[in-house]
N, C-alpha and C. Protein backbone atom coordinates (compact mmCIF):
# COMPACT_ATOMS: atom_id res chain seq x y z
N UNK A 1 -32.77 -58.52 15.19
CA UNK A 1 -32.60 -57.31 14.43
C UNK A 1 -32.06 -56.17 15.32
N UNK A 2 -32.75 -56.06 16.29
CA UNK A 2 -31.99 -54.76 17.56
C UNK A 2 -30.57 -55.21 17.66
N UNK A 3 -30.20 -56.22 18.07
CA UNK A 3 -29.04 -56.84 18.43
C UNK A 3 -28.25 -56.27 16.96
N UNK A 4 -28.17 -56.30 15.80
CA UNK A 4 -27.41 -56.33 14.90
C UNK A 4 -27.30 -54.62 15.07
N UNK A 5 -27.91 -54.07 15.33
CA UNK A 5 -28.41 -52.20 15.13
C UNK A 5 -27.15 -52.17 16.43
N UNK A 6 -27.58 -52.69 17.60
CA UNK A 6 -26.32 -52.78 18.89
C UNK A 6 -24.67 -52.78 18.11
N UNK A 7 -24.90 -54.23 17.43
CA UNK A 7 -23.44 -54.13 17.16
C UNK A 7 -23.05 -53.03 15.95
N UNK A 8 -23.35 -52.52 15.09
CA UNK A 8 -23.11 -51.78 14.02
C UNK A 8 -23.11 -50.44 15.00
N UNK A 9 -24.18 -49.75 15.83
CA UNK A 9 -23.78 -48.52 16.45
C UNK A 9 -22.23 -48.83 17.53
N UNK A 10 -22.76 -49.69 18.26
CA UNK A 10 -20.95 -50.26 18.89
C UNK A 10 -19.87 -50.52 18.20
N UNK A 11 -19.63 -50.54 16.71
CA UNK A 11 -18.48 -50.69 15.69
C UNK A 11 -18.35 -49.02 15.25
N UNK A 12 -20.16 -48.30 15.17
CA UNK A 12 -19.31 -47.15 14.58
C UNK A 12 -19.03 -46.18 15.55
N UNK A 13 -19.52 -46.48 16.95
CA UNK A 13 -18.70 -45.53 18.50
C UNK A 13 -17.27 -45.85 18.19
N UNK A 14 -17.00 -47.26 18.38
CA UNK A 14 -15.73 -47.85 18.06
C UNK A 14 -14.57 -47.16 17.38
N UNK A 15 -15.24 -46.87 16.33
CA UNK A 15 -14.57 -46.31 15.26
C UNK A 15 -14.64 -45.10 15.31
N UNK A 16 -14.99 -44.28 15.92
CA UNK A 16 -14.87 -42.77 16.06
C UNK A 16 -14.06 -43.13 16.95
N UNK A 17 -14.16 -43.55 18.12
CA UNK A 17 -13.30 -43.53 18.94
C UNK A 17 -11.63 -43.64 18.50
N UNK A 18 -11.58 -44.58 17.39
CA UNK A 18 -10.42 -44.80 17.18
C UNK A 18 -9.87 -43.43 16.44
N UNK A 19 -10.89 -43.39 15.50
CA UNK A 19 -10.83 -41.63 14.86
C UNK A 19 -10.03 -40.48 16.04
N UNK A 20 -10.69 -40.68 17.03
CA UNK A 20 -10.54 -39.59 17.62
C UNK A 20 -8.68 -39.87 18.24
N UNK A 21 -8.57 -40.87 18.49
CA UNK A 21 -7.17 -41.49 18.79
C UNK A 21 -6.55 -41.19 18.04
N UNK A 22 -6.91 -41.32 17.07
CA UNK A 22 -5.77 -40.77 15.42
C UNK A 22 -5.31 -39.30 15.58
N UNK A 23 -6.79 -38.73 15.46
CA UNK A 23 -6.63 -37.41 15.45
C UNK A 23 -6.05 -36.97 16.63
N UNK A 24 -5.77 -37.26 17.70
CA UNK A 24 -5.06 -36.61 19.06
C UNK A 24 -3.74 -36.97 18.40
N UNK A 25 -3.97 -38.72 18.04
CA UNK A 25 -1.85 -38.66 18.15
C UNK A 25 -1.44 -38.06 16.78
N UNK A 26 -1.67 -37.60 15.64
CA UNK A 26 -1.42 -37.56 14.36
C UNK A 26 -1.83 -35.65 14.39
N UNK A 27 -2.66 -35.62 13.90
CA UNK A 27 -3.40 -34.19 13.27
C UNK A 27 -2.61 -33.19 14.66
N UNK A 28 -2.61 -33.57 15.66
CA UNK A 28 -2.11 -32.02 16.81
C UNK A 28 -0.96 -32.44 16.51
N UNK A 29 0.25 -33.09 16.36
CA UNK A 29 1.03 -33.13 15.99
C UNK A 29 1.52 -32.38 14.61
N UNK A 30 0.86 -33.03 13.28
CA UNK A 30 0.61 -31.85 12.39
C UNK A 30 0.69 -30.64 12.33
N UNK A 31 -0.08 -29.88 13.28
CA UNK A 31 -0.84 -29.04 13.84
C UNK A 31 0.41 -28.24 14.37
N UNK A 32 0.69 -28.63 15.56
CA UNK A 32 2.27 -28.11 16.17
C UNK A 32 3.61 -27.78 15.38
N UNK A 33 3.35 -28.97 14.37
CA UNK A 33 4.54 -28.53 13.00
C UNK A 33 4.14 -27.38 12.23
N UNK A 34 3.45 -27.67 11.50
CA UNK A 34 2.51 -26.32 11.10
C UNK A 34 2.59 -24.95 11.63
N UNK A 35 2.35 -24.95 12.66
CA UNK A 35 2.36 -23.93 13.56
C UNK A 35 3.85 -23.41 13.82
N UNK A 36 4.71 -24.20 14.38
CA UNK A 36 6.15 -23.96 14.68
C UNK A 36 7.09 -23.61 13.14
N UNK A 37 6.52 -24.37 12.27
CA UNK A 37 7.47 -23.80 10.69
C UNK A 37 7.22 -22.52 10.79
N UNK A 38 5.59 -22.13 10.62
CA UNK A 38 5.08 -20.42 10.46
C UNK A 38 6.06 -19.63 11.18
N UNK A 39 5.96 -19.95 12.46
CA UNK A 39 7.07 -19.10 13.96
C UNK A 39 8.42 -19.05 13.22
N UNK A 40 9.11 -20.22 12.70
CA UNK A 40 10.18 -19.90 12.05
C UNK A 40 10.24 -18.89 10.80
N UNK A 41 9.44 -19.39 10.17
CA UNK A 41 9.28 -18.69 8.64
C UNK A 41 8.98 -17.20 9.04
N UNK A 42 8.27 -16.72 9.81
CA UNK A 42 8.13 -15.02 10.67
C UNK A 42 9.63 -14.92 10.81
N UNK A 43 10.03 -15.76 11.70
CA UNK A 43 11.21 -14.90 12.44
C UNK A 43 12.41 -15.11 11.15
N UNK A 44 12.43 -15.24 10.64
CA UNK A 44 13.46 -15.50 9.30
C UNK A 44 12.81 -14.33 8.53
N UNK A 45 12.16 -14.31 8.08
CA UNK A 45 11.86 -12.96 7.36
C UNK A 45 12.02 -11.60 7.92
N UNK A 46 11.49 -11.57 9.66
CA UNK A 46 11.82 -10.12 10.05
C UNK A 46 13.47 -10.16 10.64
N UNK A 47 14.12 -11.00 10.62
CA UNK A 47 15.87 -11.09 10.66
C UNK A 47 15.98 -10.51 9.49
N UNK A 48 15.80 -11.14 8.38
CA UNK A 48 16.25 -10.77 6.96
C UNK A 48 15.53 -8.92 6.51
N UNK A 49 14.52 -8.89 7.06
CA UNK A 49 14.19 -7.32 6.99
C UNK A 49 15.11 -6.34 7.98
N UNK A 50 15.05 -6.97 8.95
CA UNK A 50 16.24 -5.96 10.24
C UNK A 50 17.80 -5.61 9.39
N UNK A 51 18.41 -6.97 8.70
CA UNK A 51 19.44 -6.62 7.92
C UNK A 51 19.39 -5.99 7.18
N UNK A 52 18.16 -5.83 6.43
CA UNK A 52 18.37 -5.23 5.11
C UNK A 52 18.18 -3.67 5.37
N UNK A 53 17.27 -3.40 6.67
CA UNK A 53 17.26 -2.14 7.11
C UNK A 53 18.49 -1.62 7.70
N UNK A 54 19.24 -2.44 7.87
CA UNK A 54 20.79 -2.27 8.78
C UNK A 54 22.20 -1.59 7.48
N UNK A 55 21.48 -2.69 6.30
CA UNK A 55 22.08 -1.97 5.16
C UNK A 55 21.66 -0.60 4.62
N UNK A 56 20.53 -0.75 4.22
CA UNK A 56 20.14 0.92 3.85
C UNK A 56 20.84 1.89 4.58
N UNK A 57 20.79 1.79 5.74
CA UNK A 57 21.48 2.33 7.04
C UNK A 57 22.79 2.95 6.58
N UNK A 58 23.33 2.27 6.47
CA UNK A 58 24.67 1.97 6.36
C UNK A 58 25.02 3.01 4.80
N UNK A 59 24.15 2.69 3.69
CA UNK A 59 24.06 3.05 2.58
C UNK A 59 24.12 4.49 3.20
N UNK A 60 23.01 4.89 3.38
CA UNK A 60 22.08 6.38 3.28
C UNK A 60 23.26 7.13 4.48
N UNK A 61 23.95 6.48 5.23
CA UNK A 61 25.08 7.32 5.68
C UNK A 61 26.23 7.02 5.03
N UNK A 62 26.56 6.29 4.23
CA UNK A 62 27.88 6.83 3.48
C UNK A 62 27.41 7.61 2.19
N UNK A 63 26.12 8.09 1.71
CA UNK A 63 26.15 8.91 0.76
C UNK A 63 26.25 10.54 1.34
N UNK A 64 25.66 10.49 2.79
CA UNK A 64 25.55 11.64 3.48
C UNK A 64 26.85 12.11 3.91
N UNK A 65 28.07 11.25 4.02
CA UNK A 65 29.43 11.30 4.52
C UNK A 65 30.06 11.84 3.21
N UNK A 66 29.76 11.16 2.10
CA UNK A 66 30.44 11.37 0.88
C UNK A 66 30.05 12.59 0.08
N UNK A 67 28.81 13.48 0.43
CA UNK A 67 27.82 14.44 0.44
C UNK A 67 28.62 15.78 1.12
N UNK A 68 28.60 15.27 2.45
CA UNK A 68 29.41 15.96 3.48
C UNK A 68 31.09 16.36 3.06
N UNK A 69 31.46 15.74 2.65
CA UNK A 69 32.93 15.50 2.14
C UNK A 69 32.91 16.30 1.12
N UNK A 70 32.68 16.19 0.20
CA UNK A 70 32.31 17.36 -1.01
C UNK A 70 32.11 18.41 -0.55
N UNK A 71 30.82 18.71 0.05
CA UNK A 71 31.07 20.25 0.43
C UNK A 71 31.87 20.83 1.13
N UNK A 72 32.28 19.98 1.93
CA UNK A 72 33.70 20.64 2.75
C UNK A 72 34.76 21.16 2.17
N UNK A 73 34.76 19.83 1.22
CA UNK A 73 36.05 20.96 0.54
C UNK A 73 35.75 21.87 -0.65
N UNK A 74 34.61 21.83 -1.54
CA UNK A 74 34.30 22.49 -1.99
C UNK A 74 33.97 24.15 -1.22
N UNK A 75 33.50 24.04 -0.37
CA UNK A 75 33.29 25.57 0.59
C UNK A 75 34.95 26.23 1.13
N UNK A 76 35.50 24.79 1.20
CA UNK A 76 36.62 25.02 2.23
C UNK A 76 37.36 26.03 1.46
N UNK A 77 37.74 25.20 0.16
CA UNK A 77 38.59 25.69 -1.06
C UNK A 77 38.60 27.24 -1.45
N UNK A 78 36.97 27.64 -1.74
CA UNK A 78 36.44 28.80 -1.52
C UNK A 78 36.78 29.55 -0.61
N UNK A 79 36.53 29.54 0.68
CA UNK A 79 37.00 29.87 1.97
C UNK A 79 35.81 30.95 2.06
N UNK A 80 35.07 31.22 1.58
CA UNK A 80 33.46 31.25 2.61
C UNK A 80 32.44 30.56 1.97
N UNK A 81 31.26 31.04 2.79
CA UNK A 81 30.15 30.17 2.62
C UNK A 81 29.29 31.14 3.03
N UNK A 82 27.86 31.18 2.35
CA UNK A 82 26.58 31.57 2.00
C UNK A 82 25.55 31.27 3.42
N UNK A 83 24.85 31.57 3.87
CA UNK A 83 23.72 31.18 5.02
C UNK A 83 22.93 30.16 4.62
N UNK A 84 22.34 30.40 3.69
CA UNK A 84 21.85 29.42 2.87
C UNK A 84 22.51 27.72 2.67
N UNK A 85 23.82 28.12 2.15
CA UNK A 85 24.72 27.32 2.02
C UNK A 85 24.90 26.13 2.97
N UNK A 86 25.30 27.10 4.71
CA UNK A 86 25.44 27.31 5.53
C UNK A 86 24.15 25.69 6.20
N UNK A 87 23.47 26.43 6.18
CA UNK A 87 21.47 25.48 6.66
C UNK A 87 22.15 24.67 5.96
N UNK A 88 22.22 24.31 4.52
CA UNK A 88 22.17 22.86 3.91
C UNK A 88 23.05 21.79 4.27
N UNK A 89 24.48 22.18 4.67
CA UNK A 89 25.58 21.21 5.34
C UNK A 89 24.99 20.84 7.00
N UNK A 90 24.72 22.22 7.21
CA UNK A 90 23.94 21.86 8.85
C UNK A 90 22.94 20.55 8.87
N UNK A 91 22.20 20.53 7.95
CA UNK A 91 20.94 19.73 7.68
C UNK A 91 21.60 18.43 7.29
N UNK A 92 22.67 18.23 6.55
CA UNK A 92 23.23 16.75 5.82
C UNK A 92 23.97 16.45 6.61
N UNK A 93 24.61 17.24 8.13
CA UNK A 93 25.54 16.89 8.69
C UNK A 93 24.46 16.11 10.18
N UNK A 94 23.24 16.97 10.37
CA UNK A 94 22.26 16.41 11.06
C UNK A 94 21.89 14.86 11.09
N UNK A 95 21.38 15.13 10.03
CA UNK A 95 21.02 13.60 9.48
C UNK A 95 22.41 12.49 9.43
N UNK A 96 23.51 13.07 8.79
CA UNK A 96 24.60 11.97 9.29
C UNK A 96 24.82 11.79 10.71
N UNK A 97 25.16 12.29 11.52
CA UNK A 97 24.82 12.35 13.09
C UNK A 97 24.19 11.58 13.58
N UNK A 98 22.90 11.73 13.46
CA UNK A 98 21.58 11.05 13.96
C UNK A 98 21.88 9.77 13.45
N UNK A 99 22.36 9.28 12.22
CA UNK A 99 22.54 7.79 11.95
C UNK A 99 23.92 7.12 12.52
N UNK A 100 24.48 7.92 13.37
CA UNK A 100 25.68 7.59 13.66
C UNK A 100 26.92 8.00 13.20
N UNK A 101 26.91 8.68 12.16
CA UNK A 101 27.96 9.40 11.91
C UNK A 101 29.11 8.87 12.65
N UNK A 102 31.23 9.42 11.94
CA UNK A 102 32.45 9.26 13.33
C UNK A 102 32.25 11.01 13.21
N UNK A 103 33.67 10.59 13.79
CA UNK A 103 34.14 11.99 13.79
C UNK A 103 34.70 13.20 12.70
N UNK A 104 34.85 12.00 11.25
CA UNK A 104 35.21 12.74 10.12
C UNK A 104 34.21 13.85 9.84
N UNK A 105 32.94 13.36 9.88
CA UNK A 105 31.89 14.31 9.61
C UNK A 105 32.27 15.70 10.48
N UNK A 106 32.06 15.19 11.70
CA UNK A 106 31.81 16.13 12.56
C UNK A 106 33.19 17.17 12.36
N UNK A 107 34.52 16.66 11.84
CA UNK A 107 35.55 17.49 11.77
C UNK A 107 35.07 18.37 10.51
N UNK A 108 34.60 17.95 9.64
CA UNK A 108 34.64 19.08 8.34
C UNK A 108 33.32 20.09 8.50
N UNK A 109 31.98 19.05 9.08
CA UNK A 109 31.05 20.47 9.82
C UNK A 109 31.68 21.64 10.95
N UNK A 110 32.95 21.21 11.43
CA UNK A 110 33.30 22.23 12.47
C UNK A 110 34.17 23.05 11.77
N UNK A 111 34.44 22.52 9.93
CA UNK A 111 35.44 23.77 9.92
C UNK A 111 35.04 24.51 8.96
N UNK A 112 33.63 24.10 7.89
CA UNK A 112 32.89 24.66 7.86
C UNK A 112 32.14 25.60 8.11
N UNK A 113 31.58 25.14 9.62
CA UNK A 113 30.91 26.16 10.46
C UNK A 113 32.20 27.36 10.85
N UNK A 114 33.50 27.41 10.70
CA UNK A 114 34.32 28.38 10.71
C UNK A 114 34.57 29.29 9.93
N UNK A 115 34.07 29.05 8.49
CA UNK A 115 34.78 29.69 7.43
C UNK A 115 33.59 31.04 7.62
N UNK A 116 33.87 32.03 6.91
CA UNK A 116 33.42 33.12 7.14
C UNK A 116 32.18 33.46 6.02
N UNK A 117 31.06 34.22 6.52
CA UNK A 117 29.77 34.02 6.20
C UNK A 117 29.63 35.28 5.47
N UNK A 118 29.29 34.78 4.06
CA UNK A 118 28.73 36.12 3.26
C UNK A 118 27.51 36.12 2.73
């Protein structure tokens, strides 16, 4: 009777053991895939957020250019401009700037900032 208890605990060491063989070559493997998709699936989403912030970008300065453009010639046409007036192109020409703005901007804020102040 001991002898049979021997072999049944020695079949079920056995068998964990083999368990445990499985689980090293199989499940960490799993495990590593698992893990490495996530790393992809992150970095694919914050690419795809960087672009889409690259667009807004892009957006929110050509409305500020096209913003800018209007008043230029709207003030220009006029041939002065208000203080008031004055602050608000300063402020839309800021903000185009800071996002990179060319030089178109910067040409119609400089002739702007010329026209004469009432």
């Amino acid at each position: 009777m001991l002898y049979w208890y021997y072999r049944k605990v020695t079949k079920l060491l056995q068998g964990d053991y083999n368990m445990l063989q499985f689980i090293i070559n199989y499940w960490i493997e799993i495990f590593f895939t698992i893990i490495t998709s996530m790393v992809v699936a992150i970095y694919k989403y914050v690419k795809y957020k960087f672009k889409e912030q690259d667009i807004i970008k892009e957006g929110v300065q050509a409305i500020l250019h096209d913003r800018l453009y209007q008043c230029g010639r709207y003030y220009i046409d006029r041939g002065h401009i208000t203080l008031e007036e004055l602050h608000n192109v300063e402020y839309l020409y800021n903000a185009y700037h800071n996002l990179g703005g060319n030089s178109t901007g910067t040409e119609i804020f400089e002739r702007i900032k010329n026209l004469c102040i009432k």
